[in-house]
N, C-alpha and C. Protein backbone atom coordinates (compact mmCIF):
# COMPACT_ATOMS: atom_id res chain seq x y z
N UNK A 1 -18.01 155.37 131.27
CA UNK A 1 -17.71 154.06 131.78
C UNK A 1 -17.38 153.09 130.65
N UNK A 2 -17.90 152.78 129.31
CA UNK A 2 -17.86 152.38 128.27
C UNK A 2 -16.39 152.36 127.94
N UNK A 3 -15.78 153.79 127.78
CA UNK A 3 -14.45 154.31 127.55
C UNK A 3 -13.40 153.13 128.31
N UNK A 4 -13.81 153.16 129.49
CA UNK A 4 -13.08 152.58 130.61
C UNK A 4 -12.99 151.11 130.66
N UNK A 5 -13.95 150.14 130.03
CA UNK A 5 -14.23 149.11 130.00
C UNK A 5 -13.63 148.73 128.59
N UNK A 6 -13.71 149.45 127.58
CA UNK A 6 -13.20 149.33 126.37
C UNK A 6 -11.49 149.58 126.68
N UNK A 7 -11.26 150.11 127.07
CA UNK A 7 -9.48 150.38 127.79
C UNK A 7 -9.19 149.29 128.20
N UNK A 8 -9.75 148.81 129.39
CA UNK A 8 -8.96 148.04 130.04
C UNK A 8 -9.19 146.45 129.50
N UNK A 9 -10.19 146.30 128.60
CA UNK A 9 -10.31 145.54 127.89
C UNK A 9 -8.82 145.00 127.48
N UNK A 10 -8.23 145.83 126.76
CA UNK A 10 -7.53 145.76 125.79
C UNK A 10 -6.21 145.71 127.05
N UNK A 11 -5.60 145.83 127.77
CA UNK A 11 -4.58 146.29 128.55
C UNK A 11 -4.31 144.76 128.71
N UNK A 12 -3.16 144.70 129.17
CA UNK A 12 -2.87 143.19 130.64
C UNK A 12 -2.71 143.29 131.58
N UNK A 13 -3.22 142.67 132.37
CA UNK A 13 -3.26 142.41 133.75
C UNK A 13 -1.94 142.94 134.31
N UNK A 14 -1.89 144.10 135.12
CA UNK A 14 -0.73 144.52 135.62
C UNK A 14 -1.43 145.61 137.09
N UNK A 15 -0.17 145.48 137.95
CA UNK A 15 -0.76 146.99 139.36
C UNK A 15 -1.09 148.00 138.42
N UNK A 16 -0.73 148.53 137.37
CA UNK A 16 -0.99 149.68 137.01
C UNK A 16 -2.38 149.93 136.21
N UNK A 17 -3.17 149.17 136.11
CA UNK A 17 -4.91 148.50 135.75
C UNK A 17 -5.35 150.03 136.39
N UNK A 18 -4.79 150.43 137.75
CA UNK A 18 -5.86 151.70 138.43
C UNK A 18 -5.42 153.17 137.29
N UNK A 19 -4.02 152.85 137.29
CA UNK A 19 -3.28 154.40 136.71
C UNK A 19 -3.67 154.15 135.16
N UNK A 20 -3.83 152.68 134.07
CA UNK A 20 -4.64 152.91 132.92
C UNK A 20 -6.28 153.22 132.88
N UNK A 21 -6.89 153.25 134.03
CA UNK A 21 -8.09 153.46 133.99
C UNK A 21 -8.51 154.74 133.80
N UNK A 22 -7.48 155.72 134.95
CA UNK A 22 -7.33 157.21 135.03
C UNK A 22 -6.72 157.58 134.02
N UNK A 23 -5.71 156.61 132.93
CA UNK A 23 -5.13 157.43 131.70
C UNK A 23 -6.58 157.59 131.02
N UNK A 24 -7.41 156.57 131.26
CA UNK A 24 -8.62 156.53 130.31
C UNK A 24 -9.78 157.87 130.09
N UNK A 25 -9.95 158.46 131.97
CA UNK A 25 -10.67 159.66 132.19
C UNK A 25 -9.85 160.54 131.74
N UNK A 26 -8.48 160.54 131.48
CA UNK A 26 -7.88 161.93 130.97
C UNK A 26 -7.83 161.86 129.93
N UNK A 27 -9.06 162.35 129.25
CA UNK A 27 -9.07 163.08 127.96
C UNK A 27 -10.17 164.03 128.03
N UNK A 28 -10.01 164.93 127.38
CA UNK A 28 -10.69 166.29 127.16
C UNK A 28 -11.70 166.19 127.42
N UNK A 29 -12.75 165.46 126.18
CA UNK A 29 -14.30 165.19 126.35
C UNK A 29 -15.09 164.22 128.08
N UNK A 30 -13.84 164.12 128.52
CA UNK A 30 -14.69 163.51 129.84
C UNK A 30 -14.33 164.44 130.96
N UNK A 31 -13.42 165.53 130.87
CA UNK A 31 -13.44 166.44 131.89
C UNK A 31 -14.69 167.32 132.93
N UNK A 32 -15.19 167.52 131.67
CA UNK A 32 -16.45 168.17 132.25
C UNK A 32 -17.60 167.39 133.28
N UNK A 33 -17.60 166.09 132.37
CA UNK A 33 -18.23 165.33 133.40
C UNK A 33 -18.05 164.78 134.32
N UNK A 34 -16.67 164.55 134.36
CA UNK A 34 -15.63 164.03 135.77
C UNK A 34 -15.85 165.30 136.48
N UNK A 35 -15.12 166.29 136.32
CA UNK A 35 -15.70 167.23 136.96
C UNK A 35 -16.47 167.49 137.77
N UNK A 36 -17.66 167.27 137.22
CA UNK A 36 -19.25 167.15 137.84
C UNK A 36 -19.60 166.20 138.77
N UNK A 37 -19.09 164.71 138.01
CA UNK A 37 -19.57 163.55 138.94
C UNK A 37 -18.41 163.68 140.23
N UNK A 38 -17.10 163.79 140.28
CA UNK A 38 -15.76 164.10 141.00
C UNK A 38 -15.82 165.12 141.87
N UNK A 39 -16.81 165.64 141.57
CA UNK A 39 -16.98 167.42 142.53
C UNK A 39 -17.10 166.92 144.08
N UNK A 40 -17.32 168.09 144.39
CA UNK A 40 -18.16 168.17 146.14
C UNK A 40 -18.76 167.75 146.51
N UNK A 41 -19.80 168.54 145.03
CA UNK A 41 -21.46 167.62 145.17
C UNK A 41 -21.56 166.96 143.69
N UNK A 42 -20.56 166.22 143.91
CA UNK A 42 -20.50 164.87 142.61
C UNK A 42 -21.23 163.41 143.40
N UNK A 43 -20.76 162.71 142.71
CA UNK A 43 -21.70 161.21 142.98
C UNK A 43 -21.00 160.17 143.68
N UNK A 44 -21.47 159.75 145.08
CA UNK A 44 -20.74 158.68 145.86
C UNK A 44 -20.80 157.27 144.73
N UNK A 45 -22.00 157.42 144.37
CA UNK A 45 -22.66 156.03 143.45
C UNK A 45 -21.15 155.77 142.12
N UNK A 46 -20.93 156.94 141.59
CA UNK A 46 -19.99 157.09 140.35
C UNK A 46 -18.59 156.63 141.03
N UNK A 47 -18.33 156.74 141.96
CA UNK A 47 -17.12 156.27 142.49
C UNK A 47 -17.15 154.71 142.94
N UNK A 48 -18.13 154.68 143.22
CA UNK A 48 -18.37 153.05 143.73
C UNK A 48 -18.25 152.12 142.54
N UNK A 49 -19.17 152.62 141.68
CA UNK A 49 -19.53 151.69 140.20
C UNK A 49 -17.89 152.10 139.40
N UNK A 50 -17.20 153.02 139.54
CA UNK A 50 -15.97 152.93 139.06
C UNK A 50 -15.09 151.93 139.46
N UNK A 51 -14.91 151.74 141.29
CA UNK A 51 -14.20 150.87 141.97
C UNK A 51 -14.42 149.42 141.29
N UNK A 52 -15.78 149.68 140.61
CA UNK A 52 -16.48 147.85 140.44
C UNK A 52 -15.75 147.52 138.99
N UNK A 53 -15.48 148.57 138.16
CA UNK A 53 -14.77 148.63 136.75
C UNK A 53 -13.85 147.94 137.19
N UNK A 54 -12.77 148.43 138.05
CA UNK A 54 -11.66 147.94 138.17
C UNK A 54 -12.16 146.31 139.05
N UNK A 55 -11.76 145.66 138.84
CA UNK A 55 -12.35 144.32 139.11
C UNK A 55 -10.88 143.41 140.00
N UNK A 56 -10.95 143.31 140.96
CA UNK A 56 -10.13 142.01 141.53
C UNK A 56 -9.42 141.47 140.88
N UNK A 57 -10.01 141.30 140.11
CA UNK A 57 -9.09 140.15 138.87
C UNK A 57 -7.60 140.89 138.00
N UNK A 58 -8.03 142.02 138.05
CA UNK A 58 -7.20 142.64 136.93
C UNK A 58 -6.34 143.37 137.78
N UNK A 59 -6.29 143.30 138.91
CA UNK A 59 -5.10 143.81 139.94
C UNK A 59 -4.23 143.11 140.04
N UNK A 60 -2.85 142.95 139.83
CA UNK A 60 -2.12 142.06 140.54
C UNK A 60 -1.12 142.89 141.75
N UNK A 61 -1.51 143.00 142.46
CA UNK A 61 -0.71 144.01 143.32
C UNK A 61 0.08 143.16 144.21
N UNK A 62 1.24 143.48 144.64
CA UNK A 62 2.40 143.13 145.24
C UNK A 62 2.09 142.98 146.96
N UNK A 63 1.38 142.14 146.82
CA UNK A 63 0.80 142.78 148.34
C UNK A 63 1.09 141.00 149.02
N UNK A 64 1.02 141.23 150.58
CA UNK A 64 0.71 140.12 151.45
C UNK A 64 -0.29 139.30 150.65
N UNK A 65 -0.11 138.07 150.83
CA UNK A 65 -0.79 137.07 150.71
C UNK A 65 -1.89 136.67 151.98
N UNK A 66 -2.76 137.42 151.92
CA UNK A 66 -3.85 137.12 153.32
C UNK A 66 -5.11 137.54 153.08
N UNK A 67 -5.96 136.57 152.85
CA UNK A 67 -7.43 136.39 152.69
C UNK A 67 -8.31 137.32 153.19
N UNK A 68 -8.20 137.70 154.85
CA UNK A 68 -8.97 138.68 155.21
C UNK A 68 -8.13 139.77 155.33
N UNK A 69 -6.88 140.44 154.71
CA UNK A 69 -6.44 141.59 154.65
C UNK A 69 -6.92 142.01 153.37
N UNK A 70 -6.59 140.91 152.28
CA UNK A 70 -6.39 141.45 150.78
C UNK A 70 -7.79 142.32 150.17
N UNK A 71 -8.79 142.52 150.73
CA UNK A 71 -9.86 143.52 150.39
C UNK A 71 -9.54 144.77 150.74
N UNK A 72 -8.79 144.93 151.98
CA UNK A 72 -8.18 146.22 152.58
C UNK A 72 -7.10 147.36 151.97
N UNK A 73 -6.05 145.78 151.31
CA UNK A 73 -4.93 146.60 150.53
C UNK A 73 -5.56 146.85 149.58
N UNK A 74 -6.68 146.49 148.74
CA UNK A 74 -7.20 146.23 147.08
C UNK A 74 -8.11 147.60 147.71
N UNK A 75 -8.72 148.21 148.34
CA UNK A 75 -9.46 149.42 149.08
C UNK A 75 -8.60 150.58 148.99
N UNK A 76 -7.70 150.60 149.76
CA UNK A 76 -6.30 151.07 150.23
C UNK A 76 -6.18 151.56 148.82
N UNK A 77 -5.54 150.96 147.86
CA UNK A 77 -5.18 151.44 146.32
C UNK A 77 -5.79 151.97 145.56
N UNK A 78 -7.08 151.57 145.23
CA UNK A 78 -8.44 152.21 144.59
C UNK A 78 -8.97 153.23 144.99
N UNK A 79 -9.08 153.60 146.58
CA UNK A 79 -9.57 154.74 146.86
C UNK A 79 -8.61 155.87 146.70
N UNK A 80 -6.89 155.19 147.07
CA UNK A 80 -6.31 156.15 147.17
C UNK A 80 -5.86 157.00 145.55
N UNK A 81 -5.63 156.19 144.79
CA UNK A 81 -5.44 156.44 143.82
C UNK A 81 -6.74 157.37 142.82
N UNK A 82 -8.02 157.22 143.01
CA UNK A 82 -9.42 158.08 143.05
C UNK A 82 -9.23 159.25 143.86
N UNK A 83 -9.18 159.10 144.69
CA UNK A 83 -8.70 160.51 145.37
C UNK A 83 -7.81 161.36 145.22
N UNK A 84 -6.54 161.14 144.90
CA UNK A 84 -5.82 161.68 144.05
C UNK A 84 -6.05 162.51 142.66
N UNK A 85 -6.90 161.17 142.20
CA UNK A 85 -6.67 161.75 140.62
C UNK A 85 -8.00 162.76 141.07
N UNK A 86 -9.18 162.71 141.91
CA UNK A 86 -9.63 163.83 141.93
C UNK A 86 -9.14 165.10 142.57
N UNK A 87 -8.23 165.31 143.44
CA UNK A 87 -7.77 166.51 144.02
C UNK A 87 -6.94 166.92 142.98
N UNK A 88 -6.56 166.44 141.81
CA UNK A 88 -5.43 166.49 140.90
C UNK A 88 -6.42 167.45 139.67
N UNK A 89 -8.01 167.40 139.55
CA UNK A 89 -8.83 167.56 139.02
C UNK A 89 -9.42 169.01 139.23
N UNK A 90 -9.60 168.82 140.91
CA UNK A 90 -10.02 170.14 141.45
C UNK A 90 -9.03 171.10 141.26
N UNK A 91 -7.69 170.43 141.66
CA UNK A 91 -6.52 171.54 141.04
C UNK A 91 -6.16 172.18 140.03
N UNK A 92 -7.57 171.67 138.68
CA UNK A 92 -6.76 172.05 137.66
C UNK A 92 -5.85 171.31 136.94
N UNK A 93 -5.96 170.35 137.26
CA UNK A 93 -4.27 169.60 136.38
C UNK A 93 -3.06 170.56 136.79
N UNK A 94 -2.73 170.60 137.90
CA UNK A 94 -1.33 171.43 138.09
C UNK A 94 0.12 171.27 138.01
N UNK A 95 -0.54 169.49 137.61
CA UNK A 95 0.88 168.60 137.12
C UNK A 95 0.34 168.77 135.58
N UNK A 96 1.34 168.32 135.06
CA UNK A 96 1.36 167.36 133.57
C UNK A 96 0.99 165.83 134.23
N UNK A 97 0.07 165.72 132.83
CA UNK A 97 -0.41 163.88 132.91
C UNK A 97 1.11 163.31 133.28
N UNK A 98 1.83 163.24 132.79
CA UNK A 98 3.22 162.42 132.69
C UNK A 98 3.62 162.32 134.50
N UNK A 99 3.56 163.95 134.71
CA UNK A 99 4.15 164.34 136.47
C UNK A 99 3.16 163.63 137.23
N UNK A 100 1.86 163.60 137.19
CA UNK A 100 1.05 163.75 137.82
C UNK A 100 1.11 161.80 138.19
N UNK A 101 0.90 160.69 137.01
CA UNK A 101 0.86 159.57 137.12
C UNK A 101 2.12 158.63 137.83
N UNK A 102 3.41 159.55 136.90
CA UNK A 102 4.35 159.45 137.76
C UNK A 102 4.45 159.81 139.64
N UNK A 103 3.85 160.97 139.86
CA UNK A 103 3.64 160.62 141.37
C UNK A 103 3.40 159.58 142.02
N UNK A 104 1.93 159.15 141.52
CA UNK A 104 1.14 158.26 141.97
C UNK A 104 2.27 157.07 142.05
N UNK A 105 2.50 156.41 141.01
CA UNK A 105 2.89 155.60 141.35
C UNK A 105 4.52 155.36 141.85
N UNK A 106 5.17 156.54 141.81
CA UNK A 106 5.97 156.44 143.01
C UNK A 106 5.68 157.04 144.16
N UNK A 107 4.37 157.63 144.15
CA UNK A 107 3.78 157.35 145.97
C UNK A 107 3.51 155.27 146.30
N UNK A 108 3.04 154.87 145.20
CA UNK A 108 2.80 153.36 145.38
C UNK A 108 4.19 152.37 146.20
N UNK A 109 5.07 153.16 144.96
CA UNK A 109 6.48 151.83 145.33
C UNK A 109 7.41 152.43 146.18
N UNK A 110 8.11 153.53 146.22
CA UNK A 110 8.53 154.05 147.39
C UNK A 110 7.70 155.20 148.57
N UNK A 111 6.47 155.46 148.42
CA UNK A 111 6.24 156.54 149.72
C UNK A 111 6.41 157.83 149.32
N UNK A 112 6.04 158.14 150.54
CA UNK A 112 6.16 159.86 150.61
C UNK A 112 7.17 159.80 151.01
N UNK A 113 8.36 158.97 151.90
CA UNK A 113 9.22 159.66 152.36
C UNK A 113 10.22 159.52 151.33
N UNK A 114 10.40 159.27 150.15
CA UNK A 114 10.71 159.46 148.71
C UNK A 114 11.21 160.76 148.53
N UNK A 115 10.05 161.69 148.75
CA UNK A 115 10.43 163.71 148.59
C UNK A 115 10.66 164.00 149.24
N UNK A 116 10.95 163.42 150.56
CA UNK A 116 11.54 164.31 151.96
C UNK A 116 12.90 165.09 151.71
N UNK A 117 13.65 164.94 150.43
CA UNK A 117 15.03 164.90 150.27
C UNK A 117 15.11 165.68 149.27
N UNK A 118 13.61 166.33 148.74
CA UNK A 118 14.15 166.72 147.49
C UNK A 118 13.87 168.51 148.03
């Protein structure tokens, strides 16, 4: 978590705050423990206190302007993007970092129906 706080420290405020956080877990020495905490029987708690890393503030996401939606879309992104990078985990890394981030965030700005064509 240190790693992660020391990262984003340093970053600017941009949508991509979730995909530098996950550049942050991809490195070697935190695999094992992502791993572990990311598993099956990994930790609901480790995902929560991660969500809390990423902080409101440091999102600027392109989203509706609406008071009681904007927790939903800011949910919506964080979980989805965690979930990802863990099925991306369980897989093995079956992308390259480069393929793999690149998905994500053109799952963000255009969709899935993006690959329907390819």
């Amino acid at each position: 978590m240190n790693d992660i706080k020391e990262e984003l420290a340093k970053k600017e405020l941009s949508m991509h705050t979730v995909q530098d956080a996950l550049h942050c877990l991809d490195k070697k020495e935190h695999l094992l423990v992502l791993n572990a905490l990311l598993g099956d029987y990994g930790s609901p708690r480790f995902l929560k206190r991660l969500k809390k890393e990423i902080t409101l503030h440091q999102l600027e996401l392109n989203v509706p302007q609406n008071p009681s939606l904007t927790p939903y879309f800011i949910e919506f992104y964080l979980s989805t993007s965690l979930s990802l990078f863990r099925l991306w985990l369980q897989r093995q890394k079956d992308l390259s970092s480069e393929e793999f981030f690149k998905l994500v965030d053109n799952l963000y700005s255009k969709g899935v129906t993006s690959y329907s064509n390819e």
